[in-house]
N, C-alpha and C. Protein backbone atom coordinates (compact mmCIF):
# COMPACT_ATOMS: atom_id res chain seq x y z
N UNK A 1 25.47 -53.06 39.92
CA UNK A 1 24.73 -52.61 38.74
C UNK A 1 23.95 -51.35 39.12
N UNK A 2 23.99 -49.79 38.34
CA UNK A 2 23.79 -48.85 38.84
C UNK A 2 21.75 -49.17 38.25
N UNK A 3 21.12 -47.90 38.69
CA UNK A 3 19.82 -47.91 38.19
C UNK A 3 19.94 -47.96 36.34
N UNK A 4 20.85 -47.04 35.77
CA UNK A 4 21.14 -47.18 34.66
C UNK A 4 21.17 -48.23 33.77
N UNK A 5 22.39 -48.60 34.32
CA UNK A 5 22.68 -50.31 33.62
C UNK A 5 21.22 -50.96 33.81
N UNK A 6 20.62 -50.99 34.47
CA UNK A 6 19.27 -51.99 34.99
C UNK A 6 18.42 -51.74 34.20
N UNK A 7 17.90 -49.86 33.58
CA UNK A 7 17.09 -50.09 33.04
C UNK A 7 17.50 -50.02 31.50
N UNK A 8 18.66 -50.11 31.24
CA UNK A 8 18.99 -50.41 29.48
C UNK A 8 19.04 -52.05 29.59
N UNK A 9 19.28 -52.39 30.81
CA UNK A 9 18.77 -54.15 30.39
C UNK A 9 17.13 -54.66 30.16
N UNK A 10 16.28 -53.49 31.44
CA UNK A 10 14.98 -53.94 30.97
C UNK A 10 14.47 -53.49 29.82
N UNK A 11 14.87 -52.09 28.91
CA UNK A 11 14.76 -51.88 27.55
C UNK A 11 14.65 -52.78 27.00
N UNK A 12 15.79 -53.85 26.99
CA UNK A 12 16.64 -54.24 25.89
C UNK A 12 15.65 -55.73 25.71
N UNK A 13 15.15 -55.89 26.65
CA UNK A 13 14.06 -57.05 27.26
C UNK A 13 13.01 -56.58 26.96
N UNK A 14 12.57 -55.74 27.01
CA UNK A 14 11.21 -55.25 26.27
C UNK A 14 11.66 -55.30 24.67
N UNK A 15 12.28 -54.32 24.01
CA UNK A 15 12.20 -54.71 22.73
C UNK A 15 12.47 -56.18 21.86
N UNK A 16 13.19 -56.99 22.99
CA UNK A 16 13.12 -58.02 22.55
C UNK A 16 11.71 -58.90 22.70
N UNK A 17 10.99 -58.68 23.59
CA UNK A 17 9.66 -59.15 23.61
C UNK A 17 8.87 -58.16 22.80
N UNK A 18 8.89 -57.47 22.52
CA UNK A 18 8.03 -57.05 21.39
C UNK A 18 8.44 -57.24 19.61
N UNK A 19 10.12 -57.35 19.64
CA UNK A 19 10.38 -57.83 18.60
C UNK A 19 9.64 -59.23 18.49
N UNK A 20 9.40 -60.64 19.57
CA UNK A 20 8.81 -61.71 19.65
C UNK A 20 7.78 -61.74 18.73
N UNK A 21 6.92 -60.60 19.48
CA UNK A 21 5.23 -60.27 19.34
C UNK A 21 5.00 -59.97 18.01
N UNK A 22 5.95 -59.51 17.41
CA UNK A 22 5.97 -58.93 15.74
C UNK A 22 5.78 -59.92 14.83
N UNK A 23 6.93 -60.98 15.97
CA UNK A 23 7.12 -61.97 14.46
C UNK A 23 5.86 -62.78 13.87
N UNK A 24 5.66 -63.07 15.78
CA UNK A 24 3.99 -63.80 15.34
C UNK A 24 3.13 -63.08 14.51
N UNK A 25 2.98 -61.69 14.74
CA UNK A 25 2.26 -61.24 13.60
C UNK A 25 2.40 -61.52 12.26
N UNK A 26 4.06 -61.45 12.28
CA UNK A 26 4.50 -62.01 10.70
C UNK A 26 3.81 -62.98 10.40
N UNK A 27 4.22 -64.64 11.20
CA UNK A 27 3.80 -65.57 10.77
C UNK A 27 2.38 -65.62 10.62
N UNK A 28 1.27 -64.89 11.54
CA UNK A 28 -0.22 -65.27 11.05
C UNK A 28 -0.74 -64.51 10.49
N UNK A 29 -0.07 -63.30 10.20
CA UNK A 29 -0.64 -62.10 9.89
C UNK A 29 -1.66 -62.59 8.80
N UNK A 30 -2.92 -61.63 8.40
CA UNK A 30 -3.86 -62.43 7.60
C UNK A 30 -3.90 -62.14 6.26
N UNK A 31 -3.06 -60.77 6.04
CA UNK A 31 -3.15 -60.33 4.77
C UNK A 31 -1.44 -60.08 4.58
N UNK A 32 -0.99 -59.59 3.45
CA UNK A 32 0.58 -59.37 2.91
C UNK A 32 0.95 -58.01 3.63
N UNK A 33 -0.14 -56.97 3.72
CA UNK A 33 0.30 -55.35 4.18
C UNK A 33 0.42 -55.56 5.90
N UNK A 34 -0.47 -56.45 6.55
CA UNK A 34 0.25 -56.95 7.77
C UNK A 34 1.39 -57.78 8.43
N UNK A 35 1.83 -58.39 7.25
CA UNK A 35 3.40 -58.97 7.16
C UNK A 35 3.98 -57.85 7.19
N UNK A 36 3.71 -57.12 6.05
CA UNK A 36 4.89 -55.82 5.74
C UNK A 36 4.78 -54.77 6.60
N UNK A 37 3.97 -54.63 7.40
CA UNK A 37 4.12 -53.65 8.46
C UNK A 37 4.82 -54.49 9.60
N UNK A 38 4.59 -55.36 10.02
CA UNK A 38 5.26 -56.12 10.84
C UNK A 38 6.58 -56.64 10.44
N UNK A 39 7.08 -56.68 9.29
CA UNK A 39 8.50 -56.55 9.08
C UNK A 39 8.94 -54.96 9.29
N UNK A 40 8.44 -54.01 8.80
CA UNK A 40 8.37 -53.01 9.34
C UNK A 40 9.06 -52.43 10.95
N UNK A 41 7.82 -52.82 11.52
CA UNK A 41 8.04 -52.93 13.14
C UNK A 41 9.12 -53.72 13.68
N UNK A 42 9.29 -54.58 12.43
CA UNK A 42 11.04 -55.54 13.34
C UNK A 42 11.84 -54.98 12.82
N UNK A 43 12.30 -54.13 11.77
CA UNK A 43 13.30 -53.40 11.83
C UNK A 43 13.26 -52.28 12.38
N UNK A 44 12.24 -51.61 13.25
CA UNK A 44 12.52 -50.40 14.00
C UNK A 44 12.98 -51.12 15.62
N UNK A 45 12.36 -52.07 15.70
CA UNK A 45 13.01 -53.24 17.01
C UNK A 45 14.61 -53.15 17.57
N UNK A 46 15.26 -53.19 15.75
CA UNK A 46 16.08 -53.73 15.46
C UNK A 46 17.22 -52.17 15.70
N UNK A 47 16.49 -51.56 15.46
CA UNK A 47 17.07 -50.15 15.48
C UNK A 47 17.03 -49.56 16.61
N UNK A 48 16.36 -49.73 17.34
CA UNK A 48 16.10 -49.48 18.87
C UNK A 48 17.42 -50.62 19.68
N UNK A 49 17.63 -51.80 19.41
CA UNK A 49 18.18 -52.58 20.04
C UNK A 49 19.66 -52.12 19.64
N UNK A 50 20.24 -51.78 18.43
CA UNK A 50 21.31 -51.44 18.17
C UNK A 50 21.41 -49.77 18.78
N UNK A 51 20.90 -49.02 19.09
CA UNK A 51 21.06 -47.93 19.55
C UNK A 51 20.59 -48.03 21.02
N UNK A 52 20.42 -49.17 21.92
CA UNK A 52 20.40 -49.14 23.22
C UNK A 52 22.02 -49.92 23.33
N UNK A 53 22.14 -50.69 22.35
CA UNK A 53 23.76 -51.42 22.83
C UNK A 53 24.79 -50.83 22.27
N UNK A 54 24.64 -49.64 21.60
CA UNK A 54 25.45 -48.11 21.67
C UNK A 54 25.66 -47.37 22.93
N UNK A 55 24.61 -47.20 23.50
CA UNK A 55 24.73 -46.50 24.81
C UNK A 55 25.64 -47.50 25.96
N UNK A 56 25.00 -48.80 26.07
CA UNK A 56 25.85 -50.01 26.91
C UNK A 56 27.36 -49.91 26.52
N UNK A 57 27.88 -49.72 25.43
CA UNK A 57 28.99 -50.32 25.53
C UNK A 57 29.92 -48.95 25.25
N UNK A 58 29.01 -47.74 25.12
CA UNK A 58 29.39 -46.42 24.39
C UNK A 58 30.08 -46.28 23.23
N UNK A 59 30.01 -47.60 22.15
CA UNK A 59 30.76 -47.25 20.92
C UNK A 59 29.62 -46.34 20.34
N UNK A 60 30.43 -45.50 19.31
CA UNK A 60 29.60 -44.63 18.42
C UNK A 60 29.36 -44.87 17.19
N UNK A 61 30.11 -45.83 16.97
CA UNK A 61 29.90 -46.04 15.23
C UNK A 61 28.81 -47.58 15.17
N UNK A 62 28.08 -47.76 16.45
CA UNK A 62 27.19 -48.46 15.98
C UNK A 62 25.85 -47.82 15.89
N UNK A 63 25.69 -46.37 16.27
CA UNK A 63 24.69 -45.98 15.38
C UNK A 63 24.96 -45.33 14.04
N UNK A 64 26.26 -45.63 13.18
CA UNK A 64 26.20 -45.57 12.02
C UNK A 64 25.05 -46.80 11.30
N UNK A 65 25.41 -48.13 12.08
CA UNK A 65 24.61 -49.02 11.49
C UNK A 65 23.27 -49.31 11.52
N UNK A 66 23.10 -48.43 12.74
CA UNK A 66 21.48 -48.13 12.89
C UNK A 66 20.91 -47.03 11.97
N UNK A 67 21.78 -46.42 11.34
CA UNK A 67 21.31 -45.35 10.44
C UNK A 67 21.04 -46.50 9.06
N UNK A 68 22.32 -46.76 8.86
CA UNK A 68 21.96 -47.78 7.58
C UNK A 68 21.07 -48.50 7.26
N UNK A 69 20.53 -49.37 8.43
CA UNK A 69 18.99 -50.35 8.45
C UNK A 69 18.35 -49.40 8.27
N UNK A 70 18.45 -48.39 9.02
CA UNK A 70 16.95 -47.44 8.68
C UNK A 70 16.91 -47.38 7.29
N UNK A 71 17.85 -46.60 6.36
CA UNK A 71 17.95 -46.39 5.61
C UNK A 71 17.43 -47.65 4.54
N UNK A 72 17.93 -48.62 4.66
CA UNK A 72 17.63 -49.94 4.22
C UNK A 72 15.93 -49.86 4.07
N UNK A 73 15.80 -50.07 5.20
CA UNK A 73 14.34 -50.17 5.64
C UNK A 73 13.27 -49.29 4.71
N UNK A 74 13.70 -48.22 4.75
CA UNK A 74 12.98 -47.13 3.86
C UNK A 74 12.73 -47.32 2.63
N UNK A 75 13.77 -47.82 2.10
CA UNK A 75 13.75 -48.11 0.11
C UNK A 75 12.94 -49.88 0.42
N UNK A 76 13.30 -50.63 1.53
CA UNK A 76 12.30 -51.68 1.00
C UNK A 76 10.60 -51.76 1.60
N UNK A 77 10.61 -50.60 2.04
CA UNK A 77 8.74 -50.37 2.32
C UNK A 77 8.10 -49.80 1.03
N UNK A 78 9.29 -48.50 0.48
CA UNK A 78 8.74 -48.08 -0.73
C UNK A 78 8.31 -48.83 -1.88
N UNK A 79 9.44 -50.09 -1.72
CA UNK A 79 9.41 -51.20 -3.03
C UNK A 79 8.31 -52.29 -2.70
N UNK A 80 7.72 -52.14 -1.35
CA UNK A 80 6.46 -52.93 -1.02
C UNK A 80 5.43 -52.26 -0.98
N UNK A 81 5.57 -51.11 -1.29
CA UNK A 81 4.01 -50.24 -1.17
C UNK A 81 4.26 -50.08 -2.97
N UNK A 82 4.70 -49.98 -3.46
CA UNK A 82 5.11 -49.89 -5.06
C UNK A 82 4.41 -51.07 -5.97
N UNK A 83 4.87 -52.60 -4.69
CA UNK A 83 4.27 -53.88 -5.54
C UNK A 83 2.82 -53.89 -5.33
N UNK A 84 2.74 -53.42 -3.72
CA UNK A 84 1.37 -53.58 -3.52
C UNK A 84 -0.09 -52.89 -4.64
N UNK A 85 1.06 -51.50 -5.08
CA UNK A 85 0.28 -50.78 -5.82
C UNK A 85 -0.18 -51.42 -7.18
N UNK A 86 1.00 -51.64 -7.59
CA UNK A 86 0.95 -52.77 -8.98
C UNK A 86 0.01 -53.79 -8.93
N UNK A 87 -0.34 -54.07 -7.66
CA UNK A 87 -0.80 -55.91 -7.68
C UNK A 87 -2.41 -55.27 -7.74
N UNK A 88 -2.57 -54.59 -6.77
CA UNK A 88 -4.00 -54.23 -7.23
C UNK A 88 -4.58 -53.78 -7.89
N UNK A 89 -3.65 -52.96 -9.06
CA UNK A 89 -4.25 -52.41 -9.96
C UNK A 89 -4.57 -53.58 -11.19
N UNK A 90 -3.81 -54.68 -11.23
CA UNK A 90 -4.39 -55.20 -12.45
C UNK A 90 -5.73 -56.16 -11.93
C-alpha cells in the first residue's frame, strides 16, 4: 500500500467520522435550522466521499454523481430556507 492509497483511506475515515458527528447533530440538534444545516453538512460528507472513491478506483463518471447531489442539495436548502421564511412570518 503506497503513502497514497493510505492517505485516501484515512480521508475516507475521517469523513466518515465526521459524517457520524453530523448525524448526532441531526438527531439532537435543538432547533429545525440546526437539523438543516446538518443535513446540509451530510451531503457535502457525501460529496467528499464520492469524489475521494473517484480518485481510488479512477472512474470519472462518478463525479458526475457528485455533481448531481450537489446540485440536489442546492434546490433542497433553498426550499428549507423558503419554509423557514414562511413559518416565521406568520
Amino acid at each position: 500500500m503506497s503513502f497514497f492509497e493510505l492517505s485516501l483511506v484515512i480521508c475516507l475515515t475521517l469523513l466518515t467520522i465526521s459524517m457520524v458527528l453530523s448525524l448526532i447533530r441531526l438527531i439532537i440538534g435543538p432547533s429545525l435550522p440546526d437539523r438543516i444545516i446538518s443535513l446540509e453538512i451530510m451531503t457535502f460528507m457525501i460529496i467528499g466521499i464520492v469524489g475521494v472513491y473517484s480518485i481510488m478506483t479512477g472512474e470519472k463518471s462518478f463525479l458526475d454523481v457528485a455533481v448531481i447531489i450537489s446540485l440536489i442539495s442546492f434546490v433542497a436548502t433553498i426550499a428549507f430556507a423558503y419554509y423557514l421564511e414562511r413559518r416565521t412570518q406568520r
